[in-house]
PDB file of N, CA and C in Angstrom:
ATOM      1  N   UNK A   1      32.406  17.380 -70.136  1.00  0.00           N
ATOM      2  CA  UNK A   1      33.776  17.386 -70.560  1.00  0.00           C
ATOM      3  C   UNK A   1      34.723  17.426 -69.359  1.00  0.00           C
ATOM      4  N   UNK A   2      34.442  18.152 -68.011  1.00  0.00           N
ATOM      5  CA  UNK A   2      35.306  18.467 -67.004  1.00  0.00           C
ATOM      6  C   UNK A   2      35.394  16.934 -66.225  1.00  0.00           C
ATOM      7  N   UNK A   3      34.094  16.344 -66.359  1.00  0.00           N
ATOM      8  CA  UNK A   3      34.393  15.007 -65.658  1.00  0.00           C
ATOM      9  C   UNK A   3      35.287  13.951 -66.503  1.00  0.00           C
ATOM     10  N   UNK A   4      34.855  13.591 -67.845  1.00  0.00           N
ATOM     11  CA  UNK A   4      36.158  13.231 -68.518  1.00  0.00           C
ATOM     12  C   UNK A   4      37.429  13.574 -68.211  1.00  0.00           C
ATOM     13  N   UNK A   5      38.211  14.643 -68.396  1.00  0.00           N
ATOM     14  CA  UNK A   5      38.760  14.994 -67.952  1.00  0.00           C
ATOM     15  C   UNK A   5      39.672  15.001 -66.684  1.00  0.00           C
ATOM     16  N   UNK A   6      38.787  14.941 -65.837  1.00  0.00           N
ATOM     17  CA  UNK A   6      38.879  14.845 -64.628  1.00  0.00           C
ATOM     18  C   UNK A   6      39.226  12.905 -64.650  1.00  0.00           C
ATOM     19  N   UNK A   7      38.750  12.599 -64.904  1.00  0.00           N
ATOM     20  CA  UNK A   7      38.710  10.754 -64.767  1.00  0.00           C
ATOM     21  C   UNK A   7      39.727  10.478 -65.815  1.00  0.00           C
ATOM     22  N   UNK A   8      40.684  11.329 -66.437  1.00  0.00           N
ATOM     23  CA  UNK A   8      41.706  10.910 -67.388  1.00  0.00           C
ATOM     24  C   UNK A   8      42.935  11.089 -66.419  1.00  0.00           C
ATOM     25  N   UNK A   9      42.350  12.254 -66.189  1.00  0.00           N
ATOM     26  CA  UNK A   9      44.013  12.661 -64.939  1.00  0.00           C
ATOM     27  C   UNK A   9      43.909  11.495 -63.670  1.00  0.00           C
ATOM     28  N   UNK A  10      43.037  11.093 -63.482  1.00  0.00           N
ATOM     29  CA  UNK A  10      42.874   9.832 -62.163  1.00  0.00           C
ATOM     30  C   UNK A  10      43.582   8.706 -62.769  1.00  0.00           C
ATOM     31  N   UNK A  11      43.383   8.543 -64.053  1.00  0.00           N
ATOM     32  CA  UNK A  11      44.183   7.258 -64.514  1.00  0.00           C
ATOM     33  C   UNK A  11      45.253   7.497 -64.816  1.00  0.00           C
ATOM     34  N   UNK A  12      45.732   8.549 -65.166  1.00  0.00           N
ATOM     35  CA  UNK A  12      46.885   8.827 -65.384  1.00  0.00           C
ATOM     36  C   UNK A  12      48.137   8.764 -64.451  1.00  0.00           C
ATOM     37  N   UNK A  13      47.346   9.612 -62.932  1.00  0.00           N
ATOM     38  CA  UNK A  13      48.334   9.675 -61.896  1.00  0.00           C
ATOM     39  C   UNK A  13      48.197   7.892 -61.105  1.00  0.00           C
ATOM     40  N   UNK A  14      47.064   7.177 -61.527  1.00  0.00           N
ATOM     41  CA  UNK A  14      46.764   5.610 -60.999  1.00  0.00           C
ATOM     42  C   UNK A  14      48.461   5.134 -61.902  1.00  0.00           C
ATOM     43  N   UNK A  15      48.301   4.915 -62.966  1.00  0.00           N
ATOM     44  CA  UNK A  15      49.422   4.524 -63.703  1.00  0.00           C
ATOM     45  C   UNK A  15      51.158   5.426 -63.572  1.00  0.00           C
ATOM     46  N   UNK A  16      51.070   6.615 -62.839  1.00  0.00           N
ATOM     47  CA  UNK A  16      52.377   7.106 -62.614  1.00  0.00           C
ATOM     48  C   UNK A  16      52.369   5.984 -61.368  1.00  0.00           C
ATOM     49  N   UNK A  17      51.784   5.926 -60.643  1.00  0.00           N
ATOM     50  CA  UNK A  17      52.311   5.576 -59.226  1.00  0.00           C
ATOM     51  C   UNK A  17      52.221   3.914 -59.411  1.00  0.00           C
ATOM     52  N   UNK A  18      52.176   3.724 -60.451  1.00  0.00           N
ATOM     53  CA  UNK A  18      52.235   2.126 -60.538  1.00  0.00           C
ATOM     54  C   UNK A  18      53.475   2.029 -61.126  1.00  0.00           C
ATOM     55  N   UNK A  19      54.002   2.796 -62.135  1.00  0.00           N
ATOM     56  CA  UNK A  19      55.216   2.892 -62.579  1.00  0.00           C
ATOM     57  C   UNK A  19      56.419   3.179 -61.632  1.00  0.00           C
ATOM     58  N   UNK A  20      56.012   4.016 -60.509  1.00  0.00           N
ATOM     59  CA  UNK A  20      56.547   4.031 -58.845  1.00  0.00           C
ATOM     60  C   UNK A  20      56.823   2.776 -58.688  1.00  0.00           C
ATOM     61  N   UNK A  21      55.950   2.166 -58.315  1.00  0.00           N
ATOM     62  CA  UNK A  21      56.136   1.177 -57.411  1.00  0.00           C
ATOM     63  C   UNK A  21      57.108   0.198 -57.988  1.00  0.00           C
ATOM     64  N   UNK A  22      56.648  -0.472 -59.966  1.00  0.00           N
ATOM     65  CA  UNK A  22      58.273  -1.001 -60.475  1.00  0.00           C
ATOM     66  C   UNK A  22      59.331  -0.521 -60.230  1.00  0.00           C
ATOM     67  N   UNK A  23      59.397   1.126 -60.510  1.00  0.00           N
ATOM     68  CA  UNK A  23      60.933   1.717 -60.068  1.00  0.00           C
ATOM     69  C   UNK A  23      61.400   1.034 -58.652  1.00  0.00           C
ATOM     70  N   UNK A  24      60.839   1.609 -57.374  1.00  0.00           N
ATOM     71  CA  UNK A  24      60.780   1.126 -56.003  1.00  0.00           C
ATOM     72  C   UNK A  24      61.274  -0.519 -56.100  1.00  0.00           C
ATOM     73  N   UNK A  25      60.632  -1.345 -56.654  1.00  0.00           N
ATOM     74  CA  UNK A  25      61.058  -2.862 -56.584  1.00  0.00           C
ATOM     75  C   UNK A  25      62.378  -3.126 -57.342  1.00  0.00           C
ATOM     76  N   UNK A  26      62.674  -2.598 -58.007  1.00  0.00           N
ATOM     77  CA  UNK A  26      63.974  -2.593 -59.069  1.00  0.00           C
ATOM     78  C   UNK A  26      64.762  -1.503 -58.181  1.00  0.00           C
ATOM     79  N   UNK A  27      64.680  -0.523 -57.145  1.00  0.00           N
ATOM     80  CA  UNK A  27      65.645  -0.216 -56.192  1.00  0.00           C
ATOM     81  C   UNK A  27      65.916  -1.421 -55.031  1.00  0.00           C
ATOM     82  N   UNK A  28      65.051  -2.134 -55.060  1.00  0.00           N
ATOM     83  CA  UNK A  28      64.660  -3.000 -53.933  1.00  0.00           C
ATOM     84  C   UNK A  28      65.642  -4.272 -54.220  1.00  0.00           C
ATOM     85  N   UNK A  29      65.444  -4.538 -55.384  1.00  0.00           N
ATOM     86  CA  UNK A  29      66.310  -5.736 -56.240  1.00  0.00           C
ATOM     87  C   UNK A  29      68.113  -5.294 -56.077  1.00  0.00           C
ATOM     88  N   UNK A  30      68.365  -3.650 -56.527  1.00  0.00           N
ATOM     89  CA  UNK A  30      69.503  -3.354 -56.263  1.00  0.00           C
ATOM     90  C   UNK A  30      69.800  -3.347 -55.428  1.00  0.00           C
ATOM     91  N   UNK A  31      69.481  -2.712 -54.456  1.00  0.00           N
ATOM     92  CA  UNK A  31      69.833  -2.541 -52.822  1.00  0.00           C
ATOM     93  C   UNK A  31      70.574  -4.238 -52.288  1.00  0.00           C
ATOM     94  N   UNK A  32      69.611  -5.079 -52.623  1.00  0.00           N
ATOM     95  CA  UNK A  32      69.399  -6.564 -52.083  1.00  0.00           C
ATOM     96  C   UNK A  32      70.588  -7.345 -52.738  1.00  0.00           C
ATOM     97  N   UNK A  33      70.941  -6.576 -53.841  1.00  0.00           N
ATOM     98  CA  UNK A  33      72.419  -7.757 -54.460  1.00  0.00           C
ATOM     99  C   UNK A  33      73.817  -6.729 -54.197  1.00  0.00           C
ATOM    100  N   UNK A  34      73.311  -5.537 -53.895  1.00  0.00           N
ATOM    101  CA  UNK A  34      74.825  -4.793 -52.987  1.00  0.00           C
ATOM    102  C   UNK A  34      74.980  -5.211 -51.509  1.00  0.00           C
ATOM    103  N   UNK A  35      73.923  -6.117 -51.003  1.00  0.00           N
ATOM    104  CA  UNK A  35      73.654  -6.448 -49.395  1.00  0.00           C
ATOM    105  C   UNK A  35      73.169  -4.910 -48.565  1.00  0.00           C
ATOM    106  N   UNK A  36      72.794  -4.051 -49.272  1.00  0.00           N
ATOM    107  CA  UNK A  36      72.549  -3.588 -48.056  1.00  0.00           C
ATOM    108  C   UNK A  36      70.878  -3.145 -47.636  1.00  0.00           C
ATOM    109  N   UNK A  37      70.505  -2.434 -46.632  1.00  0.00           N
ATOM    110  CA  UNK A  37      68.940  -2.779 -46.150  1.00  0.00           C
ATOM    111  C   UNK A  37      68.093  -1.893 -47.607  1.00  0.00           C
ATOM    112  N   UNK A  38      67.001  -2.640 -47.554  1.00  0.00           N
ATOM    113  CA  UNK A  38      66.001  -2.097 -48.705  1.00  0.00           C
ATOM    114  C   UNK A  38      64.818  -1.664 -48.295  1.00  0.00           C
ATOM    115  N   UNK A  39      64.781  -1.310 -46.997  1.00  0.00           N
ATOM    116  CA  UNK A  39      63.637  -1.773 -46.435  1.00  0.00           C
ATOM    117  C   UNK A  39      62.515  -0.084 -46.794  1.00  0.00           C
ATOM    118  N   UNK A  40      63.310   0.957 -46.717  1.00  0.00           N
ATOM    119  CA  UNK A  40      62.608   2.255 -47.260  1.00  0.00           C
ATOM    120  C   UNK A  40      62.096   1.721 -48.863  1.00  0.00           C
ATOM    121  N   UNK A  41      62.672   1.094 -49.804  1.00  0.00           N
ATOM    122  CA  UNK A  41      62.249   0.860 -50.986  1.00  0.00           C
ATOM    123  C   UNK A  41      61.143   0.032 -51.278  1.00  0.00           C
ATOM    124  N   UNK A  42      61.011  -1.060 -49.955  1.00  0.00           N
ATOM    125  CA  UNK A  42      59.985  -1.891 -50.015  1.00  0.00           C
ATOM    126  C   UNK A  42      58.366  -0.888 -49.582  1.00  0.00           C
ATOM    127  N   UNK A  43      58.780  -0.580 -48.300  1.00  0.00           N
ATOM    128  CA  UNK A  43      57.651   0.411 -48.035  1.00  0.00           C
ATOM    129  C   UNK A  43      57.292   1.351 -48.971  1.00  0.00           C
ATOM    130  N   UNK A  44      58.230   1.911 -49.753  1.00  0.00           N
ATOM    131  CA  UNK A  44      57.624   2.899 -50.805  1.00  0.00           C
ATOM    132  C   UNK A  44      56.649   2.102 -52.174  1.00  0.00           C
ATOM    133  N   UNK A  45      57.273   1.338 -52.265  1.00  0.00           N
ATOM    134  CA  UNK A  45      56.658   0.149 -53.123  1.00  0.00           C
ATOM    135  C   UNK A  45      55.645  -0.389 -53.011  1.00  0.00           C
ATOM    136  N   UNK A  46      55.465  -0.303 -51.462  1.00  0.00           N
ATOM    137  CA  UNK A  46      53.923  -0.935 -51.121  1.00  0.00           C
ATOM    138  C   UNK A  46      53.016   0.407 -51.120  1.00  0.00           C
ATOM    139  N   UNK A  47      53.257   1.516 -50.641  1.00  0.00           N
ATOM    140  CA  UNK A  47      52.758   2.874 -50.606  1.00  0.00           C
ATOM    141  C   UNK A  47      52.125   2.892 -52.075  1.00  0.00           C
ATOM    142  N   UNK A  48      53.126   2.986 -52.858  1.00  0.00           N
ATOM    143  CA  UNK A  48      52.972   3.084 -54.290  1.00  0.00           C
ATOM    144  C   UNK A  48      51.803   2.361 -55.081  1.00  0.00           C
ATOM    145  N   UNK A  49      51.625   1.054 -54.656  1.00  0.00           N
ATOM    146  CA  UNK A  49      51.116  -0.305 -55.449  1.00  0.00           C
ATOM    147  C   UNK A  49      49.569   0.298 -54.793  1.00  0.00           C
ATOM    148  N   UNK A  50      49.571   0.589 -52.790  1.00  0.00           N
ATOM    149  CA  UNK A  50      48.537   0.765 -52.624  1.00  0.00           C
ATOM    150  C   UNK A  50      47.647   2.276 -53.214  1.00  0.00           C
ATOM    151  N   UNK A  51      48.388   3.243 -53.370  1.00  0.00           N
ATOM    152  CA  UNK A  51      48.088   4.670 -54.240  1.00  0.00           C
ATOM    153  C   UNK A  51      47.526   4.035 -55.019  1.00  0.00           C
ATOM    154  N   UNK A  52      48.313   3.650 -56.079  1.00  0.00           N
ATOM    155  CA  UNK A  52      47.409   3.032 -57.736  1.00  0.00           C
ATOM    156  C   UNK A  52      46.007   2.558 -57.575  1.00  0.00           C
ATOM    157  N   UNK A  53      46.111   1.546 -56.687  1.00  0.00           N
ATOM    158  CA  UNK A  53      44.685   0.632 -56.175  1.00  0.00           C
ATOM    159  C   UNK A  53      43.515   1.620 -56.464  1.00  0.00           C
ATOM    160  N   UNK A  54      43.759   2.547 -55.123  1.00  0.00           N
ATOM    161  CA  UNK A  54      43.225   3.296 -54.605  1.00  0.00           C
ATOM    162  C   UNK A  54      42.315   4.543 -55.928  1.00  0.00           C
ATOM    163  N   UNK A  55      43.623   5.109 -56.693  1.00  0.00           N
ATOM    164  CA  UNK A  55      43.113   5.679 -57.601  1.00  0.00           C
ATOM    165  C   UNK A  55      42.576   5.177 -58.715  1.00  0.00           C
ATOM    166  N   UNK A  56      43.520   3.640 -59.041  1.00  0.00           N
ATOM    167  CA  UNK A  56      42.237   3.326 -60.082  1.00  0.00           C
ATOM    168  C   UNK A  56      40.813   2.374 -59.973  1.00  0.00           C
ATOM    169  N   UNK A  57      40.739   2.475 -58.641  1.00  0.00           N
ATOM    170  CA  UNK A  57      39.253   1.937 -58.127  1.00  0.00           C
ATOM    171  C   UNK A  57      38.475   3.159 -58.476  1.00  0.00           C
ATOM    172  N   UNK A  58      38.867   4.116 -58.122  1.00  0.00           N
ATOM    173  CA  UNK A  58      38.156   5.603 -57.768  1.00  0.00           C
ATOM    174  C   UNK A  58      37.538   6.022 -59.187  1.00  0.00           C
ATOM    175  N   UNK A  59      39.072   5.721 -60.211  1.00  0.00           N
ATOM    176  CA  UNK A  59      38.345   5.929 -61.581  1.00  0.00           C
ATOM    177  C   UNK A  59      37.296   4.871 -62.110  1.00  0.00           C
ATOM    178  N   UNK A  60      37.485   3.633 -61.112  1.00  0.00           N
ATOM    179  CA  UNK A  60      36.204   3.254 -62.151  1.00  0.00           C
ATOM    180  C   UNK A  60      35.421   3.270 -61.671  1.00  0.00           C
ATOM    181  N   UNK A  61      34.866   3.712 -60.158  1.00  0.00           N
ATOM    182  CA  UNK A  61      33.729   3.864 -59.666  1.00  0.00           C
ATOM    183  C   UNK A  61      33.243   5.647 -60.760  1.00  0.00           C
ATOM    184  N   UNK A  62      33.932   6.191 -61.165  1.00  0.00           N
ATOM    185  CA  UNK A  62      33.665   7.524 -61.618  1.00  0.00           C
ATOM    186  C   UNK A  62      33.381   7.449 -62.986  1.00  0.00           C
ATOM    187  N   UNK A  63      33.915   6.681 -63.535  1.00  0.00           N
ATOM    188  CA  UNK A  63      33.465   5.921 -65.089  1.00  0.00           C
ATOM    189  C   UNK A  63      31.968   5.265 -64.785  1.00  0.00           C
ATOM    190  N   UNK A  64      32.142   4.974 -63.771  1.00  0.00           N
ATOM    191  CA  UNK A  64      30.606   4.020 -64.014  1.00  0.00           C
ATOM    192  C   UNK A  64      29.312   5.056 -63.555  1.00  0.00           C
ATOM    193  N   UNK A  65      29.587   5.869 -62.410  1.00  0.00           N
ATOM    194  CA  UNK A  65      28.399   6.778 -62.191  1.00  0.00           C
ATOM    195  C   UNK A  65      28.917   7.970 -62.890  1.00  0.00           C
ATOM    196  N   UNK A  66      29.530   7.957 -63.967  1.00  0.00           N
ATOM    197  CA  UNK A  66      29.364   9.851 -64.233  1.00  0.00           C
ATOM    198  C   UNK A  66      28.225  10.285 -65.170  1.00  0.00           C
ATOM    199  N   UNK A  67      27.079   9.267 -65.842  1.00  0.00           N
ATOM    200  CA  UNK A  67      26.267   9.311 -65.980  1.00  0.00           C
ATOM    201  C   UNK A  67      24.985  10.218 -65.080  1.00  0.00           C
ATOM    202  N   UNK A  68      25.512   9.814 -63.921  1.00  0.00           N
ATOM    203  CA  UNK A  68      24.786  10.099 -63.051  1.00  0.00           C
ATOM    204  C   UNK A  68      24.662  11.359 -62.356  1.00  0.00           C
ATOM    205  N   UNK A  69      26.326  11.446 -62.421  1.00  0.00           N
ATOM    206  CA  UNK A  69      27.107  13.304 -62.131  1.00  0.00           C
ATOM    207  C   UNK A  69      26.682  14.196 -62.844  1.00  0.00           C
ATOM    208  N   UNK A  70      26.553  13.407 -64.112  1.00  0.00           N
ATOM    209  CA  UNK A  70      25.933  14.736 -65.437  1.00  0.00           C
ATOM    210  C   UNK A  70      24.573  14.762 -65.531  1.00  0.00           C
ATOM    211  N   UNK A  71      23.673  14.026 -64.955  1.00  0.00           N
ATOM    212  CA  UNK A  71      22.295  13.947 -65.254  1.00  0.00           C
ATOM    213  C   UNK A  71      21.521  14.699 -64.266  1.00  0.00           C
ATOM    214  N   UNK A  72      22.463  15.412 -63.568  1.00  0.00           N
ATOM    215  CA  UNK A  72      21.733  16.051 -62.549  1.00  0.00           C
ATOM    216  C   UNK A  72      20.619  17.247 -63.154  1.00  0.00           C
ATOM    217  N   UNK A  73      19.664  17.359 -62.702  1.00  0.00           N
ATOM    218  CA  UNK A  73      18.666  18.560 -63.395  1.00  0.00           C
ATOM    219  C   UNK A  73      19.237  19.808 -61.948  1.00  0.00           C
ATOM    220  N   UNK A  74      19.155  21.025 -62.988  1.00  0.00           N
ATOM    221  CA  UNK A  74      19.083  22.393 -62.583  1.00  0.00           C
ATOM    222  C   UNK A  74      18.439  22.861 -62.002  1.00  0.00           C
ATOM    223  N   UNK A  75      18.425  23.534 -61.314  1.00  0.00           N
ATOM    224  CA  UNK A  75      17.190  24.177 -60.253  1.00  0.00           C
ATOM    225  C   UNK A  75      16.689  25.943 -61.403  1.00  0.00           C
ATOM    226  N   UNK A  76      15.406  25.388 -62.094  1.00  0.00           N
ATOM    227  CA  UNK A  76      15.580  26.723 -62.698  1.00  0.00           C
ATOM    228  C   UNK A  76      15.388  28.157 -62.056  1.00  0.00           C
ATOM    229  N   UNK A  77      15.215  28.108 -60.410  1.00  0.00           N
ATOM    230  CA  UNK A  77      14.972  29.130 -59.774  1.00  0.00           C
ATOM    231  C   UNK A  77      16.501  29.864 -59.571  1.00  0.00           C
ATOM    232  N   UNK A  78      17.556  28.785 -60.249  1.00  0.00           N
ATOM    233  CA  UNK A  78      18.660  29.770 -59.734  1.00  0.00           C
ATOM    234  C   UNK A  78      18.985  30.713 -60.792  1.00  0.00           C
ATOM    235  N   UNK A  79      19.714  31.668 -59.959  1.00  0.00           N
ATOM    236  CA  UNK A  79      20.014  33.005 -60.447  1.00  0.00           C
ATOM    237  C   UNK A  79      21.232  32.582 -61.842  1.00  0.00           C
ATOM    238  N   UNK A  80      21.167  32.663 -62.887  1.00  0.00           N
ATOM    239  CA  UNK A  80      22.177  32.633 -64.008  1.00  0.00           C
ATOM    240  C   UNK A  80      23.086  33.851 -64.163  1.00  0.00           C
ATOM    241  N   UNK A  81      24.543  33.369 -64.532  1.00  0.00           N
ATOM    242  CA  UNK A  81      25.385  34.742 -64.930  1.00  0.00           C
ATOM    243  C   UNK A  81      24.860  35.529 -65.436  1.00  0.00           C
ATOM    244  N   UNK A  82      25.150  36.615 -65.599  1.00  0.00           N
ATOM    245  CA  UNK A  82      25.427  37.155 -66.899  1.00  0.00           C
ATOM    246  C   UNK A  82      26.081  38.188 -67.429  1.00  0.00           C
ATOM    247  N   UNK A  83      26.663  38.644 -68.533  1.00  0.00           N
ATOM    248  CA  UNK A  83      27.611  38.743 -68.998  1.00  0.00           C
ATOM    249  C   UNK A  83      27.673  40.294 -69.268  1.00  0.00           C
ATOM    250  N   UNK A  84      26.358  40.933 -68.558  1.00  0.00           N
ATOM    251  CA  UNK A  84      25.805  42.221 -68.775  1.00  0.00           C
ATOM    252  C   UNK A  84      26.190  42.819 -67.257  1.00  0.00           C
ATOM    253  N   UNK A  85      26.704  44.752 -67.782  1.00  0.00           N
ATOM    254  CA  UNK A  85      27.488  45.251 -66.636  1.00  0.00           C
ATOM    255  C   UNK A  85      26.670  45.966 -65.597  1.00  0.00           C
ATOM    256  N   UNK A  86      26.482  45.568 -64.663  1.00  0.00           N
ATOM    257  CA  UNK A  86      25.353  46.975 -64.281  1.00  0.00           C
ATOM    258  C   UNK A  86      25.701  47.694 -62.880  1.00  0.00           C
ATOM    259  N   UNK A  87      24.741  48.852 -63.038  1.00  0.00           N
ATOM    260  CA  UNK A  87      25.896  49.716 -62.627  1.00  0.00           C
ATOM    261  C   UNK A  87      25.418  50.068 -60.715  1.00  0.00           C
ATOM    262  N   UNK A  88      26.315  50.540 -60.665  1.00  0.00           N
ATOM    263  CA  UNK A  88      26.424  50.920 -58.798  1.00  0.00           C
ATOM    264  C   UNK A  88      25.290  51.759 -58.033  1.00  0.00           C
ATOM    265  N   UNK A  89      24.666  51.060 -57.186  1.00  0.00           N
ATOM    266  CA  UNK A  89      23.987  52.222 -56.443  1.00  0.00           C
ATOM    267  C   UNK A  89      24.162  53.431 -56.664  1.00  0.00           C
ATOM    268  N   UNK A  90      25.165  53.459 -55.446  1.00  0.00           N
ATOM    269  CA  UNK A  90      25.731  54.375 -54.655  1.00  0.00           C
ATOM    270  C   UNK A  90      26.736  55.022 -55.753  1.00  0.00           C
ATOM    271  N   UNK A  91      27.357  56.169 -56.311  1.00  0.00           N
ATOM    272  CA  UNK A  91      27.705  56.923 -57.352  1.00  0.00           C
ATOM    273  C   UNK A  91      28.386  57.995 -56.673  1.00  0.00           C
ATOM    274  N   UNK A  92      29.480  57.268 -55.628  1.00  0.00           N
ATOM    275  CA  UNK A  92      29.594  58.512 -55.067  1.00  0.00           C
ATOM    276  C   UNK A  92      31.404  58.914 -55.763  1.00  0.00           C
ATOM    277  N   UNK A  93      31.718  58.841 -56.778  1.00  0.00           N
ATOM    278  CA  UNK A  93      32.789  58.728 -57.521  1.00  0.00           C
ATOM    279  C   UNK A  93      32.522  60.257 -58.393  1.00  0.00           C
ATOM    280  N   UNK A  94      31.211  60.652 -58.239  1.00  0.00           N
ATOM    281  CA  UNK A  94      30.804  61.776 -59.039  1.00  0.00           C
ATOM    282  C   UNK A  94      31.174  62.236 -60.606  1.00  0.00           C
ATOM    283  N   UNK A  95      31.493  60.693 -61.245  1.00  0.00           N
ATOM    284  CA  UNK A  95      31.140  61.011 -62.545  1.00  0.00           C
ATOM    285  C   UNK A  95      30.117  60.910 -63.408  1.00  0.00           C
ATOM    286  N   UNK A  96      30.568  60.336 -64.713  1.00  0.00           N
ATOM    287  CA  UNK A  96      29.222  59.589 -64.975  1.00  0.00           C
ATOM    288  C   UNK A  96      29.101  58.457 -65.132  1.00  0.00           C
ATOM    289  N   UNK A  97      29.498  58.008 -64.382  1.00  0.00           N
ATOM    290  CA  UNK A  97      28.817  56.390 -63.526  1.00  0.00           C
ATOM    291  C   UNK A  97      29.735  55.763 -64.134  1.00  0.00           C
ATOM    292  N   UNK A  98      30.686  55.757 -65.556  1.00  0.00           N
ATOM    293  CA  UNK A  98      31.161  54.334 -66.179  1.00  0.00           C
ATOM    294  C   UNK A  98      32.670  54.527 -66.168  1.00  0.00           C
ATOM    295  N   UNK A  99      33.388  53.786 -66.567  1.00  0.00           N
ATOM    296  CA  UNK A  99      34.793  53.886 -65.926  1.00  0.00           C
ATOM    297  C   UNK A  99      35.406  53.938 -67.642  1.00  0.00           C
ATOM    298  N   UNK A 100      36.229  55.248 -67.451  1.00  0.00           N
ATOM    299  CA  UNK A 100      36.727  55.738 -69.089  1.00  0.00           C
ATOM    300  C   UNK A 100      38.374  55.016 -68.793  1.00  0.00           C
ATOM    301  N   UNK A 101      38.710  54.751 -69.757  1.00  0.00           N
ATOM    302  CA  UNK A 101      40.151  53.998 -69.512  1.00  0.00           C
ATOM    303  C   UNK A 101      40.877  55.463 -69.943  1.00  0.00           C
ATOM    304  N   UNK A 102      42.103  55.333 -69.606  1.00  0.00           N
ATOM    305  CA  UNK A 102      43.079  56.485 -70.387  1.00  0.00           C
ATOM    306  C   UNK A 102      43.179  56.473 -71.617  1.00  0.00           C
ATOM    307  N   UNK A 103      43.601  57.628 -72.245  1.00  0.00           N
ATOM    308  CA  UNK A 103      43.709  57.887 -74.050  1.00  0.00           C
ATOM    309  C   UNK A 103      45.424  57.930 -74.200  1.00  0.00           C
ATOM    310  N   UNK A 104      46.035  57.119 -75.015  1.00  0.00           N
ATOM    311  CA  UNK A 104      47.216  57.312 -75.043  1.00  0.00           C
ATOM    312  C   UNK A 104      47.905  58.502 -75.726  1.00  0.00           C
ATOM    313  N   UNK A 105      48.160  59.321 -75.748  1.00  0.00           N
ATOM    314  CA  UNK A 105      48.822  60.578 -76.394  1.00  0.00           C
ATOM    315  C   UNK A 105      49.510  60.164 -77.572  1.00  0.00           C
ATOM    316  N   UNK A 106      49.196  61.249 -78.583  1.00  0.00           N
ATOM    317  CA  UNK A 106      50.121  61.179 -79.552  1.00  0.00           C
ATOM    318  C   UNK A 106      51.071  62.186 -79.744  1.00  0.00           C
TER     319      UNK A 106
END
């Protein structure tokens, strides 16, 4: 699920920065019929066009091997969470070992 996920937000931010780059060319278009220089709008535009590339190559190289990301086998020698509390060596708190929360007064 996290790689889905993960490869939704890649297309997502691929397609913001493509939507960049129209904005950028349509500053580029304005700039150019007031006469004056466009030339920061062009570079951002190309920045932009090349971002997208970039990210949505990435997503589809990640679409195509995430088969591969998820098929990884486990090492069953590793150590697993778990969800059980256990308790301290060392006890030098001198109670009895577990931590009492406060009682609210009535």
């Amino acid at each position: 699920m996290a790689v889905g996920f993960f490869m939704g937000s890649v297309v997502a931010t691929s397609q913001l920065f493509f939507l960049l780059c129209l904005i950028y060319i349509g500053y580029h278009n304005d700039h150019k019929h007031l006469n004056k220089p466009a030339k920061e709008e062009t570079f951002m535009a190309f920045f932009s066009l090349i971002m997208c590339l970039l990210l949505g190559s990435f997503a589809a190289i990640l679409g195509a091997h995430r088969s591969e990301i998820l098929d990884k086998n486990l090492d069953p020698n590793l150590q697993q969470f778990s969800n059980e509390f256990s308790e301290p060596e060392d006890n030098a708190g001198g109670g009895a070992g577990r931590y009492e929360p406060p009682r609210a007064h009535a």
